[in-house]
Protein backbone atom coordinates (compact mmCIF):
# COMPACT_ATOMS: atom_id res chain seq x y z
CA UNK A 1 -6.73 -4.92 -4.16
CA UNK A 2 -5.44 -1.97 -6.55
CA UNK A 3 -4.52 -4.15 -9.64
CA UNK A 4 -1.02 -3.60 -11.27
CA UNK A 5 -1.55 -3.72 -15.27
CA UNK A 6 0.90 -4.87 -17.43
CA UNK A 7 2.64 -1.53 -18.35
CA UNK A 8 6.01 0.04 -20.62
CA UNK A 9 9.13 1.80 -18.37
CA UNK A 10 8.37 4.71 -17.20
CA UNK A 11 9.39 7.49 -19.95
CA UNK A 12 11.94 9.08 -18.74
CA UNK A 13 15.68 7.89 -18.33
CA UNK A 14 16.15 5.49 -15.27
CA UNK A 15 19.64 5.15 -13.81
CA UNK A 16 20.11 1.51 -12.79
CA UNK A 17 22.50 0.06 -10.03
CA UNK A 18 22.87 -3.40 -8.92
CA UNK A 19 22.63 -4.03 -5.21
CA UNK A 20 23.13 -7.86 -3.27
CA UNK A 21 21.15 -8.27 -0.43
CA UNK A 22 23.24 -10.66 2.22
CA UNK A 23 20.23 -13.07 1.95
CA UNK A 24 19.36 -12.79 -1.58
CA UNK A 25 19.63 -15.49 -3.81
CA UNK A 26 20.82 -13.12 -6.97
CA UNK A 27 21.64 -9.70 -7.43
CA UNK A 28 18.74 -7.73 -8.73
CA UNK A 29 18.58 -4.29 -10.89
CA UNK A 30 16.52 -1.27 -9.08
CA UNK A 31 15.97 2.11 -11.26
CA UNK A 32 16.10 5.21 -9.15
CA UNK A 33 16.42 8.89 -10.82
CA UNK A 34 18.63 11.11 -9.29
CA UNK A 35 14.90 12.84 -8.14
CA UNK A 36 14.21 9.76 -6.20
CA UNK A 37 17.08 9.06 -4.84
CA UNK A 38 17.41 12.36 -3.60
CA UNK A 39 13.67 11.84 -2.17
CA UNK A 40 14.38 9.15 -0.38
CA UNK A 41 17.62 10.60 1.09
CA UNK A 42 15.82 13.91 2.32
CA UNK A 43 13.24 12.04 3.86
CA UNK A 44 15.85 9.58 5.69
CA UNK A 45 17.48 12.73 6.90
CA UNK A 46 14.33 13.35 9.30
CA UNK A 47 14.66 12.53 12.88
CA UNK A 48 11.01 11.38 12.65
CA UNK A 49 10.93 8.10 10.87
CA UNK A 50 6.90 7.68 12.33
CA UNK A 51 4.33 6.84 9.14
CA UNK A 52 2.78 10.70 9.65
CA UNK A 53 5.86 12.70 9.51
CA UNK A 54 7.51 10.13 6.25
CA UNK A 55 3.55 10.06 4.43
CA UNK A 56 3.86 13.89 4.83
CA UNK A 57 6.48 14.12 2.32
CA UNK A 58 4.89 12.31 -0.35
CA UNK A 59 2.27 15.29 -0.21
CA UNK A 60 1.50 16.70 -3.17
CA UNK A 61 3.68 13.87 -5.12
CA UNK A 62 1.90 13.33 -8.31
CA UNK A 63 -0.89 10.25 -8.69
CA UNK A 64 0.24 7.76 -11.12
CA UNK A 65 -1.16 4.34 -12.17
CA UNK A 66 0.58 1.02 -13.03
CA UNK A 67 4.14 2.44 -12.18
CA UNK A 68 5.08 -1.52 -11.26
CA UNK A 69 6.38 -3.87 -13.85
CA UNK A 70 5.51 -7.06 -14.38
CA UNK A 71 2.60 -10.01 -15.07
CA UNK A 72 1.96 -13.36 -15.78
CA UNK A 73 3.71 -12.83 -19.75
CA UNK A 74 6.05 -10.40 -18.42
CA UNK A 75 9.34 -10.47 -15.80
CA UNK A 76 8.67 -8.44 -12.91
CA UNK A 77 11.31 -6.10 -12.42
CA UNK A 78 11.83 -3.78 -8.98
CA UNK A 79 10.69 -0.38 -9.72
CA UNK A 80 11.52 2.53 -7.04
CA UNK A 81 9.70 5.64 -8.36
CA UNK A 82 8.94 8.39 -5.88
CA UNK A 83 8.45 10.86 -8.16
CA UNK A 84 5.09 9.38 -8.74
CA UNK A 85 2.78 7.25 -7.02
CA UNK A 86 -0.94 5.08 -7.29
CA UNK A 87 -2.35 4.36 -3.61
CA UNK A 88 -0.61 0.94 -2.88
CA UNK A 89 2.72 2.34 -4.14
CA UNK A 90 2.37 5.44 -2.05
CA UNK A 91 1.88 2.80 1.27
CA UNK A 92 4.76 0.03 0.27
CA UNK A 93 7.21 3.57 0.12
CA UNK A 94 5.73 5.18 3.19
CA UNK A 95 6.12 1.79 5.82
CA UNK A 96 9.12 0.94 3.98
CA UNK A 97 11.12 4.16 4.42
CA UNK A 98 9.72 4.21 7.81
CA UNK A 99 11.70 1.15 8.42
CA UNK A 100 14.96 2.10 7.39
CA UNK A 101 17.79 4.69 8.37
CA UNK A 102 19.57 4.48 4.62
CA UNK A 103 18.95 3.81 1.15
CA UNK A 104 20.15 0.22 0.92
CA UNK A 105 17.95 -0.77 4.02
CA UNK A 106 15.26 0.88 2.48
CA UNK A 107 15.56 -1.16 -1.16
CA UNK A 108 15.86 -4.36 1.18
CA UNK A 109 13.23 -3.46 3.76
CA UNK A 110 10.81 -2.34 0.36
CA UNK A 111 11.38 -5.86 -1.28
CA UNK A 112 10.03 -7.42 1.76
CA UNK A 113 7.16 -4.90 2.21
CA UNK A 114 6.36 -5.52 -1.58
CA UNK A 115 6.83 -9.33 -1.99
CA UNK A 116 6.73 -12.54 -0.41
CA UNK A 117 9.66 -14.10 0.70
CA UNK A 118 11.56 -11.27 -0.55
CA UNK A 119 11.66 -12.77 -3.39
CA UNK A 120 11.03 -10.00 -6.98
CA UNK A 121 8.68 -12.58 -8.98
CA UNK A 122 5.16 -11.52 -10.24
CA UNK A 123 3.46 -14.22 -8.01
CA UNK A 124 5.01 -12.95 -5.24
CA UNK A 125 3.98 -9.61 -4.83
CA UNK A 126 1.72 -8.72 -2.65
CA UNK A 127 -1.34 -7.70 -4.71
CA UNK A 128 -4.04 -7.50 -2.14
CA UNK A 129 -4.38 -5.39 1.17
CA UNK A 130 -5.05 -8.28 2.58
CA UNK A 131 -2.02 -9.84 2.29
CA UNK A 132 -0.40 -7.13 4.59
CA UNK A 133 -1.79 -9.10 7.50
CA UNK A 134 -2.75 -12.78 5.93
CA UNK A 135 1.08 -13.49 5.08
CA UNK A 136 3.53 -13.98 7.36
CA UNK A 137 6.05 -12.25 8.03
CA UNK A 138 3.69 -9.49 8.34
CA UNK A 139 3.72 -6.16 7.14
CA UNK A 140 1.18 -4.65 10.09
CA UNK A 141 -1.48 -6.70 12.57
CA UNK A 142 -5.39 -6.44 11.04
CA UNK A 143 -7.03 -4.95 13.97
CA UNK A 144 -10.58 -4.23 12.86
CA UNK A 145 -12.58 -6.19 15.03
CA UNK A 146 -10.59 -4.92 17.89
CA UNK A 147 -11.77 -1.04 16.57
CA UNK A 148 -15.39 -2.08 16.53
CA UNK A 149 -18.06 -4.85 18.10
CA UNK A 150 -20.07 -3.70 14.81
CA UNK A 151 -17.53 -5.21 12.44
CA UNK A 152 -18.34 -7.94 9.91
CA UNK A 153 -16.79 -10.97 8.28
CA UNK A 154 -17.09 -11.71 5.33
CA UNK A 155 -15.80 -15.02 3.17
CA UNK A 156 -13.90 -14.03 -0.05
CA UNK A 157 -12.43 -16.00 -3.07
CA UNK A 158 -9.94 -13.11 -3.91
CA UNK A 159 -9.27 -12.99 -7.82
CA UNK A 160 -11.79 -14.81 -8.85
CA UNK A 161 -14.33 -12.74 -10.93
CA UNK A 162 -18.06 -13.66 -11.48
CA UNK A 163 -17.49 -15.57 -14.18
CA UNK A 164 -15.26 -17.85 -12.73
CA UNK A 165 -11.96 -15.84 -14.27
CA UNK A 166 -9.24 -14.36 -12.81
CA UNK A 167 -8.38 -10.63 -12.48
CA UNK A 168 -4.72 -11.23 -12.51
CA UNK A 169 -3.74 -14.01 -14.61
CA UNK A 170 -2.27 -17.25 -12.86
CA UNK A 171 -2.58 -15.81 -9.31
CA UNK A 172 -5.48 -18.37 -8.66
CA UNK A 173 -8.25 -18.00 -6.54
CA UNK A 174 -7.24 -17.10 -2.43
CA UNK A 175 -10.15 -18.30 0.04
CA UNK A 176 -10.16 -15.70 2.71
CA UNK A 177 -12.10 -13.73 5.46
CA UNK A 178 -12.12 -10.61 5.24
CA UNK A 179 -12.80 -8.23 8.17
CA UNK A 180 -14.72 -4.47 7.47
CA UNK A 181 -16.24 -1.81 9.86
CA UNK A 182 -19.47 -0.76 7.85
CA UNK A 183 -18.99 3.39 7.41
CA UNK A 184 -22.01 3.44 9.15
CA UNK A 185 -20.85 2.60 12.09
CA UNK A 186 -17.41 4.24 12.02
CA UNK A 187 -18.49 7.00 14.76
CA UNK A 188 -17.10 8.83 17.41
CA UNK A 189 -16.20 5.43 19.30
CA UNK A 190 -14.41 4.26 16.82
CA UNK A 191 -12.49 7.61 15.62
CA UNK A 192 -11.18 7.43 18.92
CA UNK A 193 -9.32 4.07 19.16
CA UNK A 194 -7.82 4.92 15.48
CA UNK A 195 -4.41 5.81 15.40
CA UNK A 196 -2.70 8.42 13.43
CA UNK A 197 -0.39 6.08 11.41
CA UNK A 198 -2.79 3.35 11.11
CA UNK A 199 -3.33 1.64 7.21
CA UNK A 200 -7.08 2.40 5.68
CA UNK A 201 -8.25 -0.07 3.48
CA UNK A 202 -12.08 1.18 1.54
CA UNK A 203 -13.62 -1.78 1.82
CA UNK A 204 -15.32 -3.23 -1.60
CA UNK A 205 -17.95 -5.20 -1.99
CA UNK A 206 -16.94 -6.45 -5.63
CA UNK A 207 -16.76 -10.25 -5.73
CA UNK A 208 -13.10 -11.13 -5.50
CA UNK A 209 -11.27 -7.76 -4.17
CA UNK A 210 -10.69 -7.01 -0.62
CA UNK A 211 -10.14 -2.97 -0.92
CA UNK A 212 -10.86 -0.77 -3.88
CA UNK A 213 -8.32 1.82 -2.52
CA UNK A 214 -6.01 2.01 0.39
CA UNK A 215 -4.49 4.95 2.54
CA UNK A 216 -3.28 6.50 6.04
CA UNK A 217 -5.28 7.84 9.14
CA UNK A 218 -4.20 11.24 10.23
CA UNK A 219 -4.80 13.30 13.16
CA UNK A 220 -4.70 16.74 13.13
CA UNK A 221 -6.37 18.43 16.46
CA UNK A 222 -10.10 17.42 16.12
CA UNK A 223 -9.91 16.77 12.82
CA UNK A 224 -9.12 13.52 10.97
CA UNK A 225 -8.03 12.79 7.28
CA UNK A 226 -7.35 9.67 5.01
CA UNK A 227 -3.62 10.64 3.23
CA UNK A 228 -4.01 8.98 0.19
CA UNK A 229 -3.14 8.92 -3.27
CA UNK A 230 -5.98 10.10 -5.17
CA UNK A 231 -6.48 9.08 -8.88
CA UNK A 232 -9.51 12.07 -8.99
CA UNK A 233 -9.43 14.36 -11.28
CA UNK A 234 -9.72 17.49 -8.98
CA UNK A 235 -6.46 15.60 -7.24
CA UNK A 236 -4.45 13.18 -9.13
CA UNK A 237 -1.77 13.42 -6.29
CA UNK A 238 -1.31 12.64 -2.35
CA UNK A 239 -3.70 14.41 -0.82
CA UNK A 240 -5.46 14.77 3.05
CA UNK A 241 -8.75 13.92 2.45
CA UNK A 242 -11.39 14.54 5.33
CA UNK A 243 -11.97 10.89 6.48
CA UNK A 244 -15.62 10.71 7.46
CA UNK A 245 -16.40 12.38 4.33
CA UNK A 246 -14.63 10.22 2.11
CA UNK A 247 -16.00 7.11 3.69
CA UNK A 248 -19.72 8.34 4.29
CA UNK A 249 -20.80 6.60 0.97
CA UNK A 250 -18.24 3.27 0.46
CA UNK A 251 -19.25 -0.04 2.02
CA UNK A 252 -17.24 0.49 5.16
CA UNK A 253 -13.24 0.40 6.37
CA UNK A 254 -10.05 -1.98 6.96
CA UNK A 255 -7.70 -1.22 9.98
CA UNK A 256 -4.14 -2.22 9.58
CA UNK A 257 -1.79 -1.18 12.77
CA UNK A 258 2.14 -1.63 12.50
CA UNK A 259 3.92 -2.84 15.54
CA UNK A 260 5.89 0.86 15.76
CA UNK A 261 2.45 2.61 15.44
């Protein structure tokens, strides 16, 4: 899980429009500056909608934390802000967009990607990798034992710290299995049934998360990379990190596959 922080709006001015979804139960406020909205329109424009070529654009897009709004003291609101991004951002924008063919379906298709139910409430977003795949409908299939016969499975009380507290306040505790591919074993076997397009969760061994960061496979001739968005300091934007490197020293990997990859 990346957790979202209670946070302010984002500094600059925010241009506000009011869209009704035919199944929503209310009309809900989305901020998009005129940068964003001309973002998403560009990438739209692409004949490619595939994860590579739409997580392509977001290259170079500045790394920014806690761009969401909302917690347990304060109302969530629906932030669109591709102008900057923090790695679970950067993968609700990229599947999202890849799902849609104009802005509205992309607000609607973003709201489902983001929260449960569709429904713009704290509690409902999706906080956790893990919830990509545990809640239905879901947002891509968890294939990692189907990458590897060397994965492991591992029992989980997500949000529940140590001490018995929770990371994000009145969440609760969520029993669940979690499924990683030690880096160790992430070899040339492996490599090869990963897809370009396929969802990289760094597995974590801290009590109560699933993944301390999150990204996208990429192929590029014999080469592969994890796109992600990279809170380093050398980075602090979307970069193509070599993947074996990057994983050589974290506990091991999460495969998410969508249905169009």
């Amino acid at each position: 899980m990346i957790i979202s922080k209670k946070i302010t709006l984002l500094s600059f001015a925010l241009y506000s429009f009011c869209i009704s979804l035919p199944d929503a139960k209310a009309a809900y406020h989305y901020y998009l500056d005129d940068k964003s909205q001309q973002e998403i329109n560009t990438v739209l424009q692409n004949k490619s909608h595939s994860i590579e070529e739409i997580s392509k654009q977001f290259l170079n897009t500045p790394y920014q934390s806690d761009t969401l709004i909302g917690s347990s003291t304060q109302p969530e609101k629906m932030v669109v802000n591709l102008n900057a991004v923090d790695c679970f951002t950067f993968i609700d924008y990229v599947l999202a967009l890849s799902l849609s063919n104009n802005v509205d379906a992309f607000i609607e298709n973003l709201i489902r990607v983001r929260y449960i139910d569709g429904t713009i409430n704290f509690y409902n977003r999706k906080h956790f990798f893990s919830d990509w795949y545990y809640i239905a409908p879901k947002n891509a299939e968890e294939i990692t034992k189907k990458i590897s016969p060397n994965s492991i499975t591992v029992f989980k009380r997500l949000n529940e710290k140590p001490d018995g507290t929770e990371y994000l306040a009145g969440i609760g505790a969520i029993p669940r299995n979690i499924n990683y591919i030690p880096s160790s074993y992430v070899n040339e076997a492996v490599i090869s049934k990963l897809k370009t397009g396929d969802f990289i969760g760094i597995y974590t061994n801290q009590v109560g998360l699933d993944a301390s960061h999150v990204g996208i496979l990429i192929k590029k001739g014999n080469q592969v990379y994890f796109r992600n968005a990279s809170s380093l300091k050398k980075n602090r934007k979307v970069v193509d990190s070599p993947f074996l490197e990057y994983i050589k020293n974290k506990p091991g990997i999460m495969v998410l596959r969508t249905q169009q990859n």
